[in-house]
PDB file of N, CA and C in Angstrom:
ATOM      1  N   UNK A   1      68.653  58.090  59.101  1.00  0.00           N
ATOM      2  CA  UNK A   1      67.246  57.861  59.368  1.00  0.00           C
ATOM      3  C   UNK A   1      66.503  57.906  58.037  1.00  0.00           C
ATOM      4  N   UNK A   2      65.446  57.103  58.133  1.00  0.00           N
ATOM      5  CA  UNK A   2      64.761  57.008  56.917  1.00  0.00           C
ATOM      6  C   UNK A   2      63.362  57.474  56.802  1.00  0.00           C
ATOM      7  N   UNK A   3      63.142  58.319  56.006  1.00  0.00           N
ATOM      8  CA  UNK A   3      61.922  58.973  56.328  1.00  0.00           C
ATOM      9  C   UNK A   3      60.616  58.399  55.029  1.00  0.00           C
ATOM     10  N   UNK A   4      59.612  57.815  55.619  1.00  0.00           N
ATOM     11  CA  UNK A   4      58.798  57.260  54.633  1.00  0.00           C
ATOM     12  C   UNK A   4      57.867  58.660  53.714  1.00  0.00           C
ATOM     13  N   UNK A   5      58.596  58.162  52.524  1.00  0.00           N
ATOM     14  CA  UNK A   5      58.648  59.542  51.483  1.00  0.00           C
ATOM     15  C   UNK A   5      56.843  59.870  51.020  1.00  0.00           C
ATOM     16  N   UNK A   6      56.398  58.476  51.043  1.00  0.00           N
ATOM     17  CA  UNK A   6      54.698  58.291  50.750  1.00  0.00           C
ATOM     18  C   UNK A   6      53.947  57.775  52.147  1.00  0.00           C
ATOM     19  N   UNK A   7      54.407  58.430  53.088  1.00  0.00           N
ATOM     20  CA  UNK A   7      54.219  58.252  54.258  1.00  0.00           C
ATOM     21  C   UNK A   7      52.517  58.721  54.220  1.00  0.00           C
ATOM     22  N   UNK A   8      50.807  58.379  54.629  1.00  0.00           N
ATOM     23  CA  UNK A   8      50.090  58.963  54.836  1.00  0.00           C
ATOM     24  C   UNK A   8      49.732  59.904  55.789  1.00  0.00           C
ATOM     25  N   UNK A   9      50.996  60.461  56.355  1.00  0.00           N
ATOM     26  CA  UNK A   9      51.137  61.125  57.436  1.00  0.00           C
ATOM     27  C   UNK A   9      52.179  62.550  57.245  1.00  0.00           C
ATOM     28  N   UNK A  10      52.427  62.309  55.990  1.00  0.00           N
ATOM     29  CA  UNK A  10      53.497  63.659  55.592  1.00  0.00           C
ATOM     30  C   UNK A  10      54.614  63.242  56.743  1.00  0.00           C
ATOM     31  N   UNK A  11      55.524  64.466  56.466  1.00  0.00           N
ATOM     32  CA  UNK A  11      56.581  64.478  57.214  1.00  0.00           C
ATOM     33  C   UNK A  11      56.547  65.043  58.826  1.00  0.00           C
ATOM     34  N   UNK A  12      55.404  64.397  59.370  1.00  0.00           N
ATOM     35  CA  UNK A  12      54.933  64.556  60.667  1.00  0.00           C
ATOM     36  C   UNK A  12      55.219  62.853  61.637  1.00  0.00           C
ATOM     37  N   UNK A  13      55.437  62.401  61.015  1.00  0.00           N
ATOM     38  CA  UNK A  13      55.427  60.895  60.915  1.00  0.00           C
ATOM     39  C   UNK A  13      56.627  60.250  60.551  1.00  0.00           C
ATOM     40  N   UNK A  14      57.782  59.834  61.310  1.00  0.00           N
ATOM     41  CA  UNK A  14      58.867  58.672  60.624  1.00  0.00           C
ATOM     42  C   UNK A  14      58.519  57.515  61.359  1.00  0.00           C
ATOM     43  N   UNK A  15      58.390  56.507  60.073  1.00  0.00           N
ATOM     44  CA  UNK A  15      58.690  54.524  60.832  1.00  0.00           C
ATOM     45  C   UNK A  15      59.626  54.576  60.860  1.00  0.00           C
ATOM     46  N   UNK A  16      60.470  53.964  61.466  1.00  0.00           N
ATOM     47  CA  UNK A  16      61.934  53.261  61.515  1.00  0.00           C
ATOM     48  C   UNK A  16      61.609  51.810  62.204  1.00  0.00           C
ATOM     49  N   UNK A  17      62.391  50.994  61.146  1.00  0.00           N
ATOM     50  CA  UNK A  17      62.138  49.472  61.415  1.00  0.00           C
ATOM     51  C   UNK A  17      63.390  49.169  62.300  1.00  0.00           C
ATOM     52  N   UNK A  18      63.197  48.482  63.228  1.00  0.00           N
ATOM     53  CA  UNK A  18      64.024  47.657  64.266  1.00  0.00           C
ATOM     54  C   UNK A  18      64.630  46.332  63.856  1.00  0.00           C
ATOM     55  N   UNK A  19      65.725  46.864  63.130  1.00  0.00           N
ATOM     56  CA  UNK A  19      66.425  45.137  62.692  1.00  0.00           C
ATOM     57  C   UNK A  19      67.043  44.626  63.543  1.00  0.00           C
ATOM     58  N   UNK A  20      67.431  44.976  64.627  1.00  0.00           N
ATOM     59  CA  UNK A  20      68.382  43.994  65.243  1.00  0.00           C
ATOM     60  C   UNK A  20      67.363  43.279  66.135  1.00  0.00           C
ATOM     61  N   UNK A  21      66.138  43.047  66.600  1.00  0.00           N
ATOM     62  CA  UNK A  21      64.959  42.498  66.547  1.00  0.00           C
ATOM     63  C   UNK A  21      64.116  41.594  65.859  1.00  0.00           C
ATOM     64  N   UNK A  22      65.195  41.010  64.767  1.00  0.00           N
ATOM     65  CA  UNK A  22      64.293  40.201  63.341  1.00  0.00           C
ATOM     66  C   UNK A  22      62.979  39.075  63.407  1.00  0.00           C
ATOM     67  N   UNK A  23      62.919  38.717  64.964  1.00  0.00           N
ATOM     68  CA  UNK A  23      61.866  37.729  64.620  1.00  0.00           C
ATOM     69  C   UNK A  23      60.751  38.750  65.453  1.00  0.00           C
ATOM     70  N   UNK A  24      60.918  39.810  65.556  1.00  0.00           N
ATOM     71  CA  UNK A  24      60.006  40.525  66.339  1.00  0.00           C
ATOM     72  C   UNK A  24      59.177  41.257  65.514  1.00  0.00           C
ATOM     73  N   UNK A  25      60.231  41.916  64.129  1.00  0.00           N
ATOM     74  CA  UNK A  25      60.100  42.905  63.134  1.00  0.00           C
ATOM     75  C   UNK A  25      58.910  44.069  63.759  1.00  0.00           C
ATOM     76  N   UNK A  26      59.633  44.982  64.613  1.00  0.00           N
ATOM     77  CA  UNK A  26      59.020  46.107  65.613  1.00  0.00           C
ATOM     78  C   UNK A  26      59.410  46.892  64.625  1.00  0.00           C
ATOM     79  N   UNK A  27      58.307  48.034  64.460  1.00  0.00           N
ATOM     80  CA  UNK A  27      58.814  48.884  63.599  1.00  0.00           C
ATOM     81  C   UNK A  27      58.929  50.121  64.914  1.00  0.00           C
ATOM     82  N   UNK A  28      59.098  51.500  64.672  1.00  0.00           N
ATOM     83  CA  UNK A  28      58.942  52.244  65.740  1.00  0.00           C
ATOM     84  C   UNK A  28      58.082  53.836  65.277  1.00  0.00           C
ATOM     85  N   UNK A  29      57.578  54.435  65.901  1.00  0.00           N
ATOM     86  CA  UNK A  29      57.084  55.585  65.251  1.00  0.00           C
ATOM     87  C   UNK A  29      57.201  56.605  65.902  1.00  0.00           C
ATOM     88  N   UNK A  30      57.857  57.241  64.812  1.00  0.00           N
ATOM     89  CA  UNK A  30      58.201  59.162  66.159  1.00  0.00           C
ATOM     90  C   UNK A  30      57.063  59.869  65.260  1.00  0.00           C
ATOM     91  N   UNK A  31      56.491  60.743  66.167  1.00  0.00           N
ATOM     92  CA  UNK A  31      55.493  62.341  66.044  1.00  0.00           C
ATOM     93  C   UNK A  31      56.490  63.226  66.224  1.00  0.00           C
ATOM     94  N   UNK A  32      56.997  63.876  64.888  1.00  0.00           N
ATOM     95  CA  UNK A  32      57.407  64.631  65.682  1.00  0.00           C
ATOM     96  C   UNK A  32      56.879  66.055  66.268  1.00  0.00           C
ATOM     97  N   UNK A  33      55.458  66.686  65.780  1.00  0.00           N
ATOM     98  CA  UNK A  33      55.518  67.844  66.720  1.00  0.00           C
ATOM     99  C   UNK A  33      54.999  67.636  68.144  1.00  0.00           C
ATOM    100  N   UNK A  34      54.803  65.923  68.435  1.00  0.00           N
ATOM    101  CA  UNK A  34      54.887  66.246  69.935  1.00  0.00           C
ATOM    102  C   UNK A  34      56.007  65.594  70.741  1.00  0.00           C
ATOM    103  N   UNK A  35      56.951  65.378  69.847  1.00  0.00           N
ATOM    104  CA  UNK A  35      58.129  64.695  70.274  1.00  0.00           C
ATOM    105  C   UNK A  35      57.698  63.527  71.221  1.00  0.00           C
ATOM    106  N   UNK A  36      57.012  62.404  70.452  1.00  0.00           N
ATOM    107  CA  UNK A  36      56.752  61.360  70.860  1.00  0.00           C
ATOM    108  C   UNK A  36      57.129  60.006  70.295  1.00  0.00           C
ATOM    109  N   UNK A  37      58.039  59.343  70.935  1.00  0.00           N
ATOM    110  CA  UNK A  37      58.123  58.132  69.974  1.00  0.00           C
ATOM    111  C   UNK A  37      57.571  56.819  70.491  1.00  0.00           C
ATOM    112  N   UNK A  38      56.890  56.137  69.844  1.00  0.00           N
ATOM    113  CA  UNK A  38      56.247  55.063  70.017  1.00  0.00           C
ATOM    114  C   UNK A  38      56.396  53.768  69.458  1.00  0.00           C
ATOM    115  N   UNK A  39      56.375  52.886  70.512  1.00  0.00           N
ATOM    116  CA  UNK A  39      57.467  51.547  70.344  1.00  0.00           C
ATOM    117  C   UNK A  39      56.316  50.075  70.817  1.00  0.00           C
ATOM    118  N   UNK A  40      56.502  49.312  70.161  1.00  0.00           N
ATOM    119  CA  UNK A  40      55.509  47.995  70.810  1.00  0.00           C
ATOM    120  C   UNK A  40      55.963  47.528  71.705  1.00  0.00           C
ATOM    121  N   UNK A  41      57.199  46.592  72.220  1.00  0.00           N
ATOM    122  CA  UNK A  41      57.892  45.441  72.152  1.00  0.00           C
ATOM    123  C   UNK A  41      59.594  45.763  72.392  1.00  0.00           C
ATOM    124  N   UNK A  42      59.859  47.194  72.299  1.00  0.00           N
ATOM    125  CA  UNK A  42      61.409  47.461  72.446  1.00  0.00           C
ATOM    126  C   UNK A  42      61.533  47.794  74.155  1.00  0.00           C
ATOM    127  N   UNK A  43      60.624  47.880  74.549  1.00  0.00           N
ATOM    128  CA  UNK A  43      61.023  48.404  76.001  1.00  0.00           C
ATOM    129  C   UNK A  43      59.662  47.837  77.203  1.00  0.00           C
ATOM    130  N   UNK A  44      59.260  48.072  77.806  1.00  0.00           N
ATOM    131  CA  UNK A  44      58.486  47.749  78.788  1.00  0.00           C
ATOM    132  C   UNK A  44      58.415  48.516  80.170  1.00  0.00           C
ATOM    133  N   UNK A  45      57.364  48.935  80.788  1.00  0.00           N
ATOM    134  CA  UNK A  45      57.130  49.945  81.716  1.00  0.00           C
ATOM    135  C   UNK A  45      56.394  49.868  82.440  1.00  0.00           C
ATOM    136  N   UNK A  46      56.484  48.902  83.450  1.00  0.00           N
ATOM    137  CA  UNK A  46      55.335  48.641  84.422  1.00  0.00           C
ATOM    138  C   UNK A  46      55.440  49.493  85.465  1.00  0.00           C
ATOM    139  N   UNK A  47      54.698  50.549  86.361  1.00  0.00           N
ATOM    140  CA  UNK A  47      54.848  50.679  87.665  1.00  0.00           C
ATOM    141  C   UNK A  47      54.749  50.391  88.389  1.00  0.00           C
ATOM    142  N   UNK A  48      55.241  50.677  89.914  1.00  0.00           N
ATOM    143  CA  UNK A  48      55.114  49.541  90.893  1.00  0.00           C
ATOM    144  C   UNK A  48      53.460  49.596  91.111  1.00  0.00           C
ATOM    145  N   UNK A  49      52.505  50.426  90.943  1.00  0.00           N
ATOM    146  CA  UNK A  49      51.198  50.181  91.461  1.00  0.00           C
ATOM    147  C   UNK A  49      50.439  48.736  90.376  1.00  0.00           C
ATOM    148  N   UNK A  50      51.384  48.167  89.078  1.00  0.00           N
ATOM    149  CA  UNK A  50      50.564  47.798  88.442  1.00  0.00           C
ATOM    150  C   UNK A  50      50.106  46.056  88.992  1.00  0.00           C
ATOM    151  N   UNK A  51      49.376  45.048  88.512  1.00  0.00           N
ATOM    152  CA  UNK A  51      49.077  44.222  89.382  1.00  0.00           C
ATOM    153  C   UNK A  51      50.071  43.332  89.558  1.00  0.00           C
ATOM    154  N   UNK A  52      50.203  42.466  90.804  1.00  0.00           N
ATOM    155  CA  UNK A  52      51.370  41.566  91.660  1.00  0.00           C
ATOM    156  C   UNK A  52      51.713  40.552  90.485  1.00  0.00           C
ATOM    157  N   UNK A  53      50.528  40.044  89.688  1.00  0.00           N
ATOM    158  CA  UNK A  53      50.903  38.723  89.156  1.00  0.00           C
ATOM    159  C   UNK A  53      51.880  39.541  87.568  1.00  0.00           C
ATOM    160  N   UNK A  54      51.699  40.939  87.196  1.00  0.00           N
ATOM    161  CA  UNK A  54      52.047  41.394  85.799  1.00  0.00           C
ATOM    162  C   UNK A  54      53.530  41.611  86.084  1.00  0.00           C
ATOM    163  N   UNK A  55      54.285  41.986  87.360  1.00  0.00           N
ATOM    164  CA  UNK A  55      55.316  42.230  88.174  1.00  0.00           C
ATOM    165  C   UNK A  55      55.914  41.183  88.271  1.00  0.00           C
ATOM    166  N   UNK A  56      55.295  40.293  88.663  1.00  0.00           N
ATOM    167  CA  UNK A  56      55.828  39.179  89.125  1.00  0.00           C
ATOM    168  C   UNK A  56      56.422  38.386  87.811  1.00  0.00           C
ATOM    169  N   UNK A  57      55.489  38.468  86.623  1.00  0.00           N
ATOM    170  CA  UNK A  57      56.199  37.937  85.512  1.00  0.00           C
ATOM    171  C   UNK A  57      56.667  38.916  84.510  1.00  0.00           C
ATOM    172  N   UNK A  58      56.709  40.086  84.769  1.00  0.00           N
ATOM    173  CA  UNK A  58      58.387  40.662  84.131  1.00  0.00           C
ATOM    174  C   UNK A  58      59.200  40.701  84.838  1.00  0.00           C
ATOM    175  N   UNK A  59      58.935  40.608  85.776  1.00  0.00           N
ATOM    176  CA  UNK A  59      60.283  40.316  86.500  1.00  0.00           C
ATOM    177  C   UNK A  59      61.233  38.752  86.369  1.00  0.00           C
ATOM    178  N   UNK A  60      60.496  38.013  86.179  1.00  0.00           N
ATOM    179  CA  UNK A  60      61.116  36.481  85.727  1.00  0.00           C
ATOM    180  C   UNK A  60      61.244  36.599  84.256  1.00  0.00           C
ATOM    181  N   UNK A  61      60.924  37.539  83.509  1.00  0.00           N
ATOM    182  CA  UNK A  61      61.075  37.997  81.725  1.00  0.00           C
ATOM    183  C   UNK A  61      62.343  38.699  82.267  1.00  0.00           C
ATOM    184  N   UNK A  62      63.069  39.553  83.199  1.00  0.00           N
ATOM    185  CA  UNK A  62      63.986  40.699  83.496  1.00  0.00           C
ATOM    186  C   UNK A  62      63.654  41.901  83.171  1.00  0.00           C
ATOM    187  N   UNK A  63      62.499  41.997  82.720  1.00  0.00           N
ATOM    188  CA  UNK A  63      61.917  43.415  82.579  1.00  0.00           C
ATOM    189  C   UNK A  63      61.280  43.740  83.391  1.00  0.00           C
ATOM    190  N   UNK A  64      61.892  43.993  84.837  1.00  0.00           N
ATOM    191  CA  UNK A  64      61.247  44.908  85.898  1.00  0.00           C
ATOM    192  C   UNK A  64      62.061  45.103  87.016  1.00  0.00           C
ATOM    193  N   UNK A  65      62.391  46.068  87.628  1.00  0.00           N
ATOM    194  CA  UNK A  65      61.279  47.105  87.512  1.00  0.00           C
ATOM    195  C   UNK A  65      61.480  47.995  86.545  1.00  0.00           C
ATOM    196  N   UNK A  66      60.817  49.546  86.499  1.00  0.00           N
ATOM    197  CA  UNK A  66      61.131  50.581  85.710  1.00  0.00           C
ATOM    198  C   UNK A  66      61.061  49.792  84.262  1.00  0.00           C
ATOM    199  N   UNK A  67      61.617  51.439  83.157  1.00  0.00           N
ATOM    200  CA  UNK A  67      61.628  51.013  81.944  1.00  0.00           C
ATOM    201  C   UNK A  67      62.671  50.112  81.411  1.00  0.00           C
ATOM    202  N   UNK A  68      62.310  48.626  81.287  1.00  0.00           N
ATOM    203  CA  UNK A  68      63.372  47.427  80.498  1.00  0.00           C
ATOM    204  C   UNK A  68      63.117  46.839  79.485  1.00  0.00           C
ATOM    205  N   UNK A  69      64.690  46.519  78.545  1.00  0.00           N
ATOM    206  CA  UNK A  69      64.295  45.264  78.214  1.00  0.00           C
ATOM    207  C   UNK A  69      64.127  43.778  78.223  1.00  0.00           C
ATOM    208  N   UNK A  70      63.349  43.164  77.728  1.00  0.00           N
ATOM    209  CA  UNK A  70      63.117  41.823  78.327  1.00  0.00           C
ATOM    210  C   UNK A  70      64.730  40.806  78.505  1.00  0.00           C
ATOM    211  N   UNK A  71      64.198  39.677  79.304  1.00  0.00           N
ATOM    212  CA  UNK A  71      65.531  39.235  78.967  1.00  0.00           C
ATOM    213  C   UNK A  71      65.662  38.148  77.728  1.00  0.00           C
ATOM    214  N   UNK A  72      64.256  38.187  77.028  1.00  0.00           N
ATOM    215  CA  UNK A  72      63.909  38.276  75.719  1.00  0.00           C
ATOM    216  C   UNK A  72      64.598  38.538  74.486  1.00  0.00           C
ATOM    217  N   UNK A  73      64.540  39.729  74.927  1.00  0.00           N
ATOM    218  CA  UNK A  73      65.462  40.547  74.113  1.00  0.00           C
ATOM    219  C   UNK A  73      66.392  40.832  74.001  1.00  0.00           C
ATOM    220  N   UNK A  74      66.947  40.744  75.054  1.00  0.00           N
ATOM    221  CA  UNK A  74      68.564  40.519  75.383  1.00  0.00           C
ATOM    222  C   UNK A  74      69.269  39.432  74.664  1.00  0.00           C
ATOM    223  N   UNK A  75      68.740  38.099  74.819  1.00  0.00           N
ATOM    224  CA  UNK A  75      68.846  36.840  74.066  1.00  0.00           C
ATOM    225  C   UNK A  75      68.926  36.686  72.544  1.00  0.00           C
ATOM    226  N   UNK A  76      67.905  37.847  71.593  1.00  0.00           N
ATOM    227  CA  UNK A  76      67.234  37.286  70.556  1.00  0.00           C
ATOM    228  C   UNK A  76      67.958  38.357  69.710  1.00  0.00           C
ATOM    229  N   UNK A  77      68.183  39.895  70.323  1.00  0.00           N
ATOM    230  CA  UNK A  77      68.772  40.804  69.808  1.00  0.00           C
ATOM    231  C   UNK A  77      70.126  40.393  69.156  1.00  0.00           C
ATOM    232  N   UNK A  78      70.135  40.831  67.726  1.00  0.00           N
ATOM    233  CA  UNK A  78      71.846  40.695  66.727  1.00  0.00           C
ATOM    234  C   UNK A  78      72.597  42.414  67.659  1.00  0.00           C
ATOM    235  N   UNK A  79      73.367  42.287  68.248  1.00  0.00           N
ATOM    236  CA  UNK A  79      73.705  43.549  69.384  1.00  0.00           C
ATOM    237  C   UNK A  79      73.847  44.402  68.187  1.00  0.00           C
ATOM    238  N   UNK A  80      75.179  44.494  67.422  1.00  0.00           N
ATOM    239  CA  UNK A  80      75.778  45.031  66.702  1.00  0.00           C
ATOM    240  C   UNK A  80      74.645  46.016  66.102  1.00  0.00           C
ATOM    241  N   UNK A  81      73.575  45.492  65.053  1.00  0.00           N
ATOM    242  CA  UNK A  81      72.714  45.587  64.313  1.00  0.00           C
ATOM    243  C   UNK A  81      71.439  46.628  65.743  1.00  0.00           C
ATOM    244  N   UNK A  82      71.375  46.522  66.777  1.00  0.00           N
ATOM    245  CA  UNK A  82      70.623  46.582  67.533  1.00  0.00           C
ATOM    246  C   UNK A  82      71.561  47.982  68.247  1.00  0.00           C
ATOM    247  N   UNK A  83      72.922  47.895  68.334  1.00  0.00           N
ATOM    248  CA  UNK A  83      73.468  49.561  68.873  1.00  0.00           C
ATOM    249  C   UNK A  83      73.258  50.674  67.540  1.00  0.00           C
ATOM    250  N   UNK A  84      73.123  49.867  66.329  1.00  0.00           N
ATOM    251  CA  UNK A  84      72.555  50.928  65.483  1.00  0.00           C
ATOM    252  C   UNK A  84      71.489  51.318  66.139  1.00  0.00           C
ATOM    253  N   UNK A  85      70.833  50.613  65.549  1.00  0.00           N
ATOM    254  CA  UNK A  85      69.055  50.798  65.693  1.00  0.00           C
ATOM    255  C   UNK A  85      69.377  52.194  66.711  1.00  0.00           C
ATOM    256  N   UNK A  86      69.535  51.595  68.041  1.00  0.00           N
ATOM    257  CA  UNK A  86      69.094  52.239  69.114  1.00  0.00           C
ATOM    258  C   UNK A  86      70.179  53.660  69.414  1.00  0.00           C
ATOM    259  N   UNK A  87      71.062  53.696  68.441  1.00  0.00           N
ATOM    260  CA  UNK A  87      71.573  55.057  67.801  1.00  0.00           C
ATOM    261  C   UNK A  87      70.355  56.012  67.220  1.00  0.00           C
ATOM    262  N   UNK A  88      70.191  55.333  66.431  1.00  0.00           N
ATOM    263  CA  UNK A  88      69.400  56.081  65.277  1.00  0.00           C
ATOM    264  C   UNK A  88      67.980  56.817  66.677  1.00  0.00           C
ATOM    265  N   UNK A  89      67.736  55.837  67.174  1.00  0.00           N
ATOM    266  CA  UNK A  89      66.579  56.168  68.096  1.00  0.00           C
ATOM    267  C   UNK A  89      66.769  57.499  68.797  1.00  0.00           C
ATOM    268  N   UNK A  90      68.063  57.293  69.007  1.00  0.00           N
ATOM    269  CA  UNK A  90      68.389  57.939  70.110  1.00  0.00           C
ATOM    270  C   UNK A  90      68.857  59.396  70.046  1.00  0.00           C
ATOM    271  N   UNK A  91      69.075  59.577  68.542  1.00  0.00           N
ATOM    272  CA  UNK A  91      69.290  61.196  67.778  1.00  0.00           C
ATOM    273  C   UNK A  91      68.492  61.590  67.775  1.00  0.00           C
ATOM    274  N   UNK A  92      66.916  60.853  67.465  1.00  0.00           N
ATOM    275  CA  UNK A  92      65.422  61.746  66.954  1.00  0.00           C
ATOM    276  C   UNK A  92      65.205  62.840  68.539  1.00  0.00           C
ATOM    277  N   UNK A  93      64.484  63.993  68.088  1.00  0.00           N
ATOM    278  CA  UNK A  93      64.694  64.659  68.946  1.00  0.00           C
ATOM    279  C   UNK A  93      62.791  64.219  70.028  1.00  0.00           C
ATOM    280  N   UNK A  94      62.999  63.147  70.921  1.00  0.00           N
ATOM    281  CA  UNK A  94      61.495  63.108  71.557  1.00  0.00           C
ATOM    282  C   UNK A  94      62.207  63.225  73.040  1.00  0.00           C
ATOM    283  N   UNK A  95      60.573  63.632  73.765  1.00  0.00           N
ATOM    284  CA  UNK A  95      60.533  63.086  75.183  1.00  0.00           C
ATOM    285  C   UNK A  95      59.924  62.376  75.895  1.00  0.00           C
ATOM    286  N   UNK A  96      58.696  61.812  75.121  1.00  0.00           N
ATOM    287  CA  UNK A  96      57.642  61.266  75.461  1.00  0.00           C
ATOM    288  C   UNK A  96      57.871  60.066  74.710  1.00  0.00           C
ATOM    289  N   UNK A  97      58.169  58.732  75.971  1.00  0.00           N
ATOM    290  CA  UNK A  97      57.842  57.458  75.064  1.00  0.00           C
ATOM    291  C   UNK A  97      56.400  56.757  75.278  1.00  0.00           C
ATOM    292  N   UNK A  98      55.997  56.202  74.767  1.00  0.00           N
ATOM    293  CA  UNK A  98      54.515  55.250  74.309  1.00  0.00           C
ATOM    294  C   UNK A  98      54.783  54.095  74.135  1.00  0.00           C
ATOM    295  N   UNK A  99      54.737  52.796  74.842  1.00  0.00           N
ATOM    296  CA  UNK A  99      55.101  51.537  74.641  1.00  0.00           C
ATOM    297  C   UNK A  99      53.998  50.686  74.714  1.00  0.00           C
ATOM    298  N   UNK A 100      53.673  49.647  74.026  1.00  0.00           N
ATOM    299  CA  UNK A 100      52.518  48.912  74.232  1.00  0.00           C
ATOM    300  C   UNK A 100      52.072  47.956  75.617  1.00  0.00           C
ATOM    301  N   UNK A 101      53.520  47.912  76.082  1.00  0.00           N
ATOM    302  CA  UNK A 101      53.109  47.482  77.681  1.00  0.00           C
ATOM    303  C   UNK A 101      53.526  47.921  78.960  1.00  0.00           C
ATOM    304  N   UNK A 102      53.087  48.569  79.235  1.00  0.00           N
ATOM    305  CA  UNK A 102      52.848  49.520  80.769  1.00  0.00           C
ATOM    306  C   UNK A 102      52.872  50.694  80.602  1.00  0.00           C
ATOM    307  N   UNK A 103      53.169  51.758  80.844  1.00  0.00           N
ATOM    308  CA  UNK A 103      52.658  53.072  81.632  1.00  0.00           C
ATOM    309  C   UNK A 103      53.612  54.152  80.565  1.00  0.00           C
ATOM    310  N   UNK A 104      53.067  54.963  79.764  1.00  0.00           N
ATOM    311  CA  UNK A 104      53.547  55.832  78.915  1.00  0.00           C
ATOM    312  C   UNK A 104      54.334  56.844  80.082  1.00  0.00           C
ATOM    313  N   UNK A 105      55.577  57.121  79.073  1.00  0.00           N
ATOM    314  CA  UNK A 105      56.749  58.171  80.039  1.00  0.00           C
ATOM    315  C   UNK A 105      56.536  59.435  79.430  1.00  0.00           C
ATOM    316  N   UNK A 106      56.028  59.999  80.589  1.00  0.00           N
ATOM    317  CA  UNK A 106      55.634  61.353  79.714  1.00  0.00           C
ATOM    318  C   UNK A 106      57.129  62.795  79.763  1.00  0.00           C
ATOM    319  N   UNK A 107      57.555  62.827  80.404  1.00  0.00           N
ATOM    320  CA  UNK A 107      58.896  63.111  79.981  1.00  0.00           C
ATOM    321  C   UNK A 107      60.332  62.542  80.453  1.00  0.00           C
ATOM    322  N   UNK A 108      61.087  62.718  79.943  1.00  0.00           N
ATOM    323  CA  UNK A 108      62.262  61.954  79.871  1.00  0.00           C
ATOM    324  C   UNK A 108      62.062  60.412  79.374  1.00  0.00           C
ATOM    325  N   UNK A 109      61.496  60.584  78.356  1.00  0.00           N
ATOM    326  CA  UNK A 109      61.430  59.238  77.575  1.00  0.00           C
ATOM    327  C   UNK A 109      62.833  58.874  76.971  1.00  0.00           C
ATOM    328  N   UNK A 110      63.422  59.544  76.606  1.00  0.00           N
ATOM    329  CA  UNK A 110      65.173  59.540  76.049  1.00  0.00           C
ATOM    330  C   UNK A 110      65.748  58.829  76.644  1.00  0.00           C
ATOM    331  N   UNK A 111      66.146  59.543  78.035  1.00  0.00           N
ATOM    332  CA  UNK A 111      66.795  58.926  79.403  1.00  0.00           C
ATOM    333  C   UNK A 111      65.948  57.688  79.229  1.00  0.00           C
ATOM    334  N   UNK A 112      65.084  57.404  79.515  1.00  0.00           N
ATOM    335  CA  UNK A 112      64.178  56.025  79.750  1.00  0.00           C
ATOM    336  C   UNK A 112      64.588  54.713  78.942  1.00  0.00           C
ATOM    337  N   UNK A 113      64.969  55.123  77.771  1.00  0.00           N
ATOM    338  CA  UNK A 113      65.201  54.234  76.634  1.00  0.00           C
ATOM    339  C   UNK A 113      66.773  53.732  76.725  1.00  0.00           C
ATOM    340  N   UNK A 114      67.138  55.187  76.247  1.00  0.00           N
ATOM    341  CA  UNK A 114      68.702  54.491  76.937  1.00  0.00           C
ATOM    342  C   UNK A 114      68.928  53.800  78.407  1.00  0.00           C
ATOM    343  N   UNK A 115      68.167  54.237  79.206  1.00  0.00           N
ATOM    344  CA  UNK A 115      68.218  53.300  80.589  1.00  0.00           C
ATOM    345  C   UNK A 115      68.702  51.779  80.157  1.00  0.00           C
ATOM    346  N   UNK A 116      67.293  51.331  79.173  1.00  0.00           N
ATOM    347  CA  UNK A 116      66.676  50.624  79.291  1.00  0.00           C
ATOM    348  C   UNK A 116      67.709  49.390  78.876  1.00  0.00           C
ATOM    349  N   UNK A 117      68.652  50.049  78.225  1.00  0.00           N
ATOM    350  CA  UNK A 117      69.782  49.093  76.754  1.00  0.00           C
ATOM    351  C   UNK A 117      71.538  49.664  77.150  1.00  0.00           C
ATOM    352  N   UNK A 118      71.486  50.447  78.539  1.00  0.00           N
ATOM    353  CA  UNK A 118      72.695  50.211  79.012  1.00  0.00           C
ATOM    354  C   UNK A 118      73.651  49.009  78.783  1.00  0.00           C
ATOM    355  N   UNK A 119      73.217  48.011  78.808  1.00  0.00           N
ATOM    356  CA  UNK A 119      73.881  46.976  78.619  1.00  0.00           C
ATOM    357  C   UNK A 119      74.147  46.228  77.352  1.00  0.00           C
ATOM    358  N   UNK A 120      73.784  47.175  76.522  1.00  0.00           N
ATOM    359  CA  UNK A 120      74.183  47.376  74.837  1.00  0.00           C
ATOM    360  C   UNK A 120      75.369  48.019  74.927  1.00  0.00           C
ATOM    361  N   UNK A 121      75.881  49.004  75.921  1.00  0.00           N
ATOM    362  CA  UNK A 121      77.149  49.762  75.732  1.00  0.00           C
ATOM    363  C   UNK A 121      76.852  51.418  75.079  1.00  0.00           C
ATOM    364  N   UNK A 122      75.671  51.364  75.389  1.00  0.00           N
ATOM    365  CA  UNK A 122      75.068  52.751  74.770  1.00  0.00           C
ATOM    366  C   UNK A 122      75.451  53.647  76.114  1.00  0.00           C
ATOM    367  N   UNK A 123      75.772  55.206  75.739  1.00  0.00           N
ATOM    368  CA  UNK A 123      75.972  56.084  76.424  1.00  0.00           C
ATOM    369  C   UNK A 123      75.037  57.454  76.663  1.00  0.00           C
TER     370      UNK A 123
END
């Protein structure tokens, strides 16, 4: 893991960039004293209350229900380069994920993520 050394956030704060993602270039950001990591574009989290038509098209993306990834991403992802990544993710110690589209997991964000990339071969 790489910790940004001139980070304006001290060592409260790691980016980690998402390469196996390259035309996406997602970076990701853990807090760690609230063990939160926060992601744009790596995962997706709609609940079922959210509206019919937002459901209706992640679900034709393959991102739905629960926390997924697109089938987007499935497609565009270099795997190899991408079971890193989502190694590295997956050591930081959080529970709380934050994603830019749908419904923040307020615990068991871990479980959530790996859910999400089972089909990476992640355990």
């Amino acid at each position: 893991m790489v910790r940004e050394a001139s980070s304006p956030w001290g060592p409260d704060v790691t980016l980690i960039p998402v390469r196996g993602l390259p035309l996406v270039n997602e970076v990701v950001l853990m807090h760690h004293p609230s063990r939160t990591l926060v992601v744009t574009d790596l995962v997706m989290h709609l609940p079922p209350t959210a509206p019919w038509t937002s459901r209706v098209a992640l679900r034709c993306a393959g991102g739905y229900p629960g926390c997924r990834a697109t089938l987007l991403e499935r497609l565009l992802m270099r795997r190899a380069v991408a079971r890193e990544d989502l190694t590295t993710l997956l050591d930081l110690d959080f529970d709380r994920l934050i994603m830019a589209h749908g419904t923040v997991v307020e615990s068991g964000g871990k479980d959530a993520l790996r859910g999400a990339y089972t089909w990476l071969g992640l355990s």
